[in-house]
Protein backbone atom coordinates (compact mmCIF):
# COMPACT_ATOMS: atom_id res chain seq x y z
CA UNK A 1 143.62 107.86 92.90
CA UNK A 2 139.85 107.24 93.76
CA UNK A 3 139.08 107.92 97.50
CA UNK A 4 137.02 106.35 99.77
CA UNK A 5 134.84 109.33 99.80
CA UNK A 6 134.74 109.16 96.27
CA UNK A 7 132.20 106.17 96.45
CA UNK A 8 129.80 107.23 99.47
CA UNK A 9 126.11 106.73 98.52
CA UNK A 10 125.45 110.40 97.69
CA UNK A 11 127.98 110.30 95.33
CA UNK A 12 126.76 106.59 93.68
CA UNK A 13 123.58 108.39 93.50
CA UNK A 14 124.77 111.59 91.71
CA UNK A 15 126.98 108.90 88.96
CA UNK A 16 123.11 107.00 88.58
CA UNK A 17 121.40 110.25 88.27
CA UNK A 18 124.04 111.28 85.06
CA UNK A 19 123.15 108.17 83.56
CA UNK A 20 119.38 109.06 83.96
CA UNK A 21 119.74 112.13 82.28
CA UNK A 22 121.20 110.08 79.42
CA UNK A 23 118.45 107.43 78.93
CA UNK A 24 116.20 110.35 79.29
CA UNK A 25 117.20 112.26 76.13
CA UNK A 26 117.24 109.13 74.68
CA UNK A 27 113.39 108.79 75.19
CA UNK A 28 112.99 112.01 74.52
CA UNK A 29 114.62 111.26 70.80
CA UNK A 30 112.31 107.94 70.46
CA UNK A 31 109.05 110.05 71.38
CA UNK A 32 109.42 111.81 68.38
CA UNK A 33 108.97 108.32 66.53
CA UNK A 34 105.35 107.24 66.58
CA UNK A 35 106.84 103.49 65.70
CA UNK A 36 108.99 103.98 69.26
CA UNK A 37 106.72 106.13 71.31
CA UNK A 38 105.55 103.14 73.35
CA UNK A 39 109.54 102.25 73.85
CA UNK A 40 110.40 105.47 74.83
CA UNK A 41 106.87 106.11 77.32
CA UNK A 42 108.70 102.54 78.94
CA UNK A 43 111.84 104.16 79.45
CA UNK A 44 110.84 106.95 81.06
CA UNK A 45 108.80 104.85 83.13
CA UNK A 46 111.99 102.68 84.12
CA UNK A 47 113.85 106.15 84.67
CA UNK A 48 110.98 107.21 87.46
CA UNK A 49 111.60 103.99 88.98
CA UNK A 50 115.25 104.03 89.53
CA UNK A 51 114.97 107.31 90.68
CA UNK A 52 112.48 106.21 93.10
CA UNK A 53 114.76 103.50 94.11
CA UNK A 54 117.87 106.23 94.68
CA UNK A 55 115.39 107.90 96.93
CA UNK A 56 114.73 104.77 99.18
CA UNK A 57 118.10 104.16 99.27
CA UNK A 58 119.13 107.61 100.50
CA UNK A 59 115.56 107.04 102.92
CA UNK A 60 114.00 109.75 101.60
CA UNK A 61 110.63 110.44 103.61
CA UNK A 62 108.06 109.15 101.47
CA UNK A 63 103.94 109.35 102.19
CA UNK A 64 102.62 105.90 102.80
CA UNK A 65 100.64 105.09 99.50
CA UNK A 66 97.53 102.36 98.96
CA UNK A 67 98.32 98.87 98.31
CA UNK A 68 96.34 98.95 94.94
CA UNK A 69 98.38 101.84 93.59
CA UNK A 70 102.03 99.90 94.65
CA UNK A 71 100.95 96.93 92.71
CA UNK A 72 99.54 98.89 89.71
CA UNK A 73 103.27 100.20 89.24
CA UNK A 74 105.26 97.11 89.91
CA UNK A 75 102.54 95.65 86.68
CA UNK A 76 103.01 98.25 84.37
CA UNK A 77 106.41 97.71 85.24
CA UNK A 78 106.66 93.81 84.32
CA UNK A 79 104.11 94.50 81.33
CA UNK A 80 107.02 97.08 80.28
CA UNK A 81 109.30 94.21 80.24
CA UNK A 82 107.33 92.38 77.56
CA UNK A 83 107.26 95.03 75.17
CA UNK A 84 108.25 94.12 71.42
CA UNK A 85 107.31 90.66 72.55
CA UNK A 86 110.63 90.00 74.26
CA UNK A 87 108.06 87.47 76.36
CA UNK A 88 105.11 84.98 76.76
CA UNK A 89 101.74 86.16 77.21
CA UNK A 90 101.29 87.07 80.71
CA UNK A 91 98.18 88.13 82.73
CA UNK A 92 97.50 89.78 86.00
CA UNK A 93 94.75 88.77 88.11
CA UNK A 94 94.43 90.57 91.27
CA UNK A 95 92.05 90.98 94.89
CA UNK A 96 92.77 93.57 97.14
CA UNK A 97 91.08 94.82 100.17
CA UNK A 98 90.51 98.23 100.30
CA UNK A 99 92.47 100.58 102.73
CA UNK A 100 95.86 98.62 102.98
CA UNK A 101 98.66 101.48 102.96
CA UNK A 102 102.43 100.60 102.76
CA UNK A 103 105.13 102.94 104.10
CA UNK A 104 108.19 102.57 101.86
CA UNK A 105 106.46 102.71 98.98
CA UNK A 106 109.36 102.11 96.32
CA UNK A 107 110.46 99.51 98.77
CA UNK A 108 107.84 97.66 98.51
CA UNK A 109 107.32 97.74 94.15
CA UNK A 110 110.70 96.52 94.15
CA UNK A 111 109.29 93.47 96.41
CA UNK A 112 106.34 92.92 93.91
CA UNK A 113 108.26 93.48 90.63
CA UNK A 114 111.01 90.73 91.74
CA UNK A 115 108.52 87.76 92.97
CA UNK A 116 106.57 89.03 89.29
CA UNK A 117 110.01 88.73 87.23
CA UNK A 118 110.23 85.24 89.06
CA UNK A 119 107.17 84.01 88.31
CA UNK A 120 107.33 85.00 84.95
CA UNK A 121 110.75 83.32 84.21
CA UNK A 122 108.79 80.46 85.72
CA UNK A 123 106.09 80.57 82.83
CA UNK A 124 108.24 80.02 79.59
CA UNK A 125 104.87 79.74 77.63
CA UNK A 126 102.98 82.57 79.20
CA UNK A 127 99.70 81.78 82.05
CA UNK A 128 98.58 84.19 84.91
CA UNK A 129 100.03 86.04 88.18
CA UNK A 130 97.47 85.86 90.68
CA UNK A 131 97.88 88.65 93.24
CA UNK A 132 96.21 88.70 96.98
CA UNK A 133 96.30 91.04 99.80
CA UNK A 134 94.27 91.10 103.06
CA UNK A 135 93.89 91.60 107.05
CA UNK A 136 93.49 88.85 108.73
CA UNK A 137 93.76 88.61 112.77
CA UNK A 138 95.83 92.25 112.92
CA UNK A 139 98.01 91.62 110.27
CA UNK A 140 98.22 92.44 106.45
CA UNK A 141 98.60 89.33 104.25
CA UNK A 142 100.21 89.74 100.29
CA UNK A 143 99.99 86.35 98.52
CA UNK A 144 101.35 86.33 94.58
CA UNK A 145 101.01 82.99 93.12
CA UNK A 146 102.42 81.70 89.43
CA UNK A 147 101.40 78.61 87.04
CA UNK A 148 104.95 78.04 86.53
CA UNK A 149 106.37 74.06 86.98
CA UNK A 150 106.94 75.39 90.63
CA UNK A 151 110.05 75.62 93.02
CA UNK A 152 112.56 72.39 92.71
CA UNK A 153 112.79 70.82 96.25
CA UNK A 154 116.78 70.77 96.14
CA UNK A 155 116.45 74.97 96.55
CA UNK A 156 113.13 75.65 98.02
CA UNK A 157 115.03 75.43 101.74
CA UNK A 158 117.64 77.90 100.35
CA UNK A 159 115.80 79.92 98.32
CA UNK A 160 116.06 83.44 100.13
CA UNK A 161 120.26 83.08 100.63
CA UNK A 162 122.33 85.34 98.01
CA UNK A 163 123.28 83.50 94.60
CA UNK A 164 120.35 80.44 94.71
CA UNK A 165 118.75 79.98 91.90
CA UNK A 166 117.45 76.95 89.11
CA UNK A 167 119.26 79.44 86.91
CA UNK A 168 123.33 79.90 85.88
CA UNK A 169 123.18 83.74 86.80
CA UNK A 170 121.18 85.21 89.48
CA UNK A 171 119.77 84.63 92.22
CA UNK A 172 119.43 87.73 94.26
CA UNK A 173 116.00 88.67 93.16
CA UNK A 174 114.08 87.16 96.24
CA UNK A 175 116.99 87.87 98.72
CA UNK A 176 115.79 91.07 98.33
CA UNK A 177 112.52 90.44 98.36
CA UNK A 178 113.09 88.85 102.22
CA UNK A 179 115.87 91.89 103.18
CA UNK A 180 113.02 94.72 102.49
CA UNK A 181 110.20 92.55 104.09
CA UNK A 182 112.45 91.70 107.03
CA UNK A 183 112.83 95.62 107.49
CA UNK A 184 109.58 95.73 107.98
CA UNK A 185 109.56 93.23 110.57
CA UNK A 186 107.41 91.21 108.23
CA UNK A 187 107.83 87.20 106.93
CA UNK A 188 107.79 85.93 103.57
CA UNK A 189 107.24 82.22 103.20
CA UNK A 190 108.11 79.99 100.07
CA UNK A 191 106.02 77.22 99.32
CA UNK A 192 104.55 75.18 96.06
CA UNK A 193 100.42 75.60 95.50
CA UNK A 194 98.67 72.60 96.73
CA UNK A 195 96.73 71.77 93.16
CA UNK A 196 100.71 72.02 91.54
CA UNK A 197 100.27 74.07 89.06
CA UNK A 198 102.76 76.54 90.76
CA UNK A 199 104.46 78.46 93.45
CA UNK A 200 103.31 80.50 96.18
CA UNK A 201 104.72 83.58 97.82
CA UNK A 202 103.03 84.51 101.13
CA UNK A 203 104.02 87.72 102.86
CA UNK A 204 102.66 88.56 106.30
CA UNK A 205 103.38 92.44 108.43
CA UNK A 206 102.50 93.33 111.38
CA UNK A 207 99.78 95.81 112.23
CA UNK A 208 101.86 98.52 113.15
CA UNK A 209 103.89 98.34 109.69
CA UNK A 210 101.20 98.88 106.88
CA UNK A 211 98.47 101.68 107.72
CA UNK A 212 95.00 99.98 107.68
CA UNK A 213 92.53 101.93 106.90
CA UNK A 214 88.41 101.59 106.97
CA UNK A 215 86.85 101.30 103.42
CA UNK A 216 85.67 104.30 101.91
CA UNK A 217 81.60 103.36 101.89
């Protein structure tokens, strides 16, 4: 009989770590396959990320790390997803100020790499993720913005609750986009761009939350 002890987090976290170790010997075995080396490098790349992801989850102490360097994994982790050409052609366009940190660092990829797996389900035929962050009066502000057909009005009130979604399965994607950004006493606003060629996601955090920094000169 399984006890309740039996499914504590440390114990979910040793089952995902066994099932690491397996993908990883997989990738290991494709490496040695120049046609699958680029499958396998994607793997392993996935396999850093969910370990990450055990870490947050178990609040491991993590060093706050530079906005830049967050969103450069959470793209090499949706460009991962279109290897093989499983999807359209999608580009990353991106303007950061310098010297935004983020405590929470896998926290925060997981925020990125959700709104970018939206967007791109929102872009059947491929077009560009345009990426934003900024102070502005004390606060940091993160902006990611699709060309997709935008958000249908009969959600867009909804859109953060569990299980909504234009799609049959889903929907929790951007409910945990708002849960991590909540945690950081932060607001994330849904909205459609003005011109209508797309939606918008704005994010806003207090001062206290990201470390801003002075540009390097």
């Amino acid at each position: 009989m399984i006890q309740a002890t039996d499914l504590t987090l440390p114990c979910l976290v040793h089952d995902l770590n066994n099932v690491f170790q397996t993908l990883l010997e997989a990738a290991d075995l494709l490496a040695d396959d120049p046609q699958w080396a680029p499958v396998s490098a994607a793997i392993l790349r996935s396999i850093e990320r969910g370990k990450g992801i055990t870490d947050s989850m178990q609040q491991v102490e993590q060093a706050p790390a530079p906005f830049e360097t967050i969103l450069q994994n959470a793209i090499a982790f949706a460009e991962d997803s279109l290897i093989g050409g499983r999807g359209p052609g999608v580009r990353f366009v991106s303007q950061v100020e310098p010297g935004i940190e983020l405590r929470r660092t896998w926290a925060w990829e997981r925020v990125l790499i959700n709104l970018f797996s939206n967007a791109m389900r929102a872009m059947p035929d491929g077009g560009t993720i345009f990426i934003s962050a900024r102070t502005l009066d004390g606060r940091a502000e993160i902006v990611v913005r699709d060309e997709g057909a935008g958000i249908a009005p009969e959600v867009l009130a909804d859109l953060f609750r569990p299980h909504v979604s234009t799609k049959a399965r889903g929907g929790l994607g951007l409910h945990i986009v708002e849960t991590i950004v909540h945690q950081d006493d932060g607001e994330v606003h849904a909205s459609n761009r003005p011109d209508g060629r797309g939606a918008e996601f704005r994010i806003t955090l207090p001062a206290e939350k990201p470390i801003i920094r002075a540009a390097h000169v």
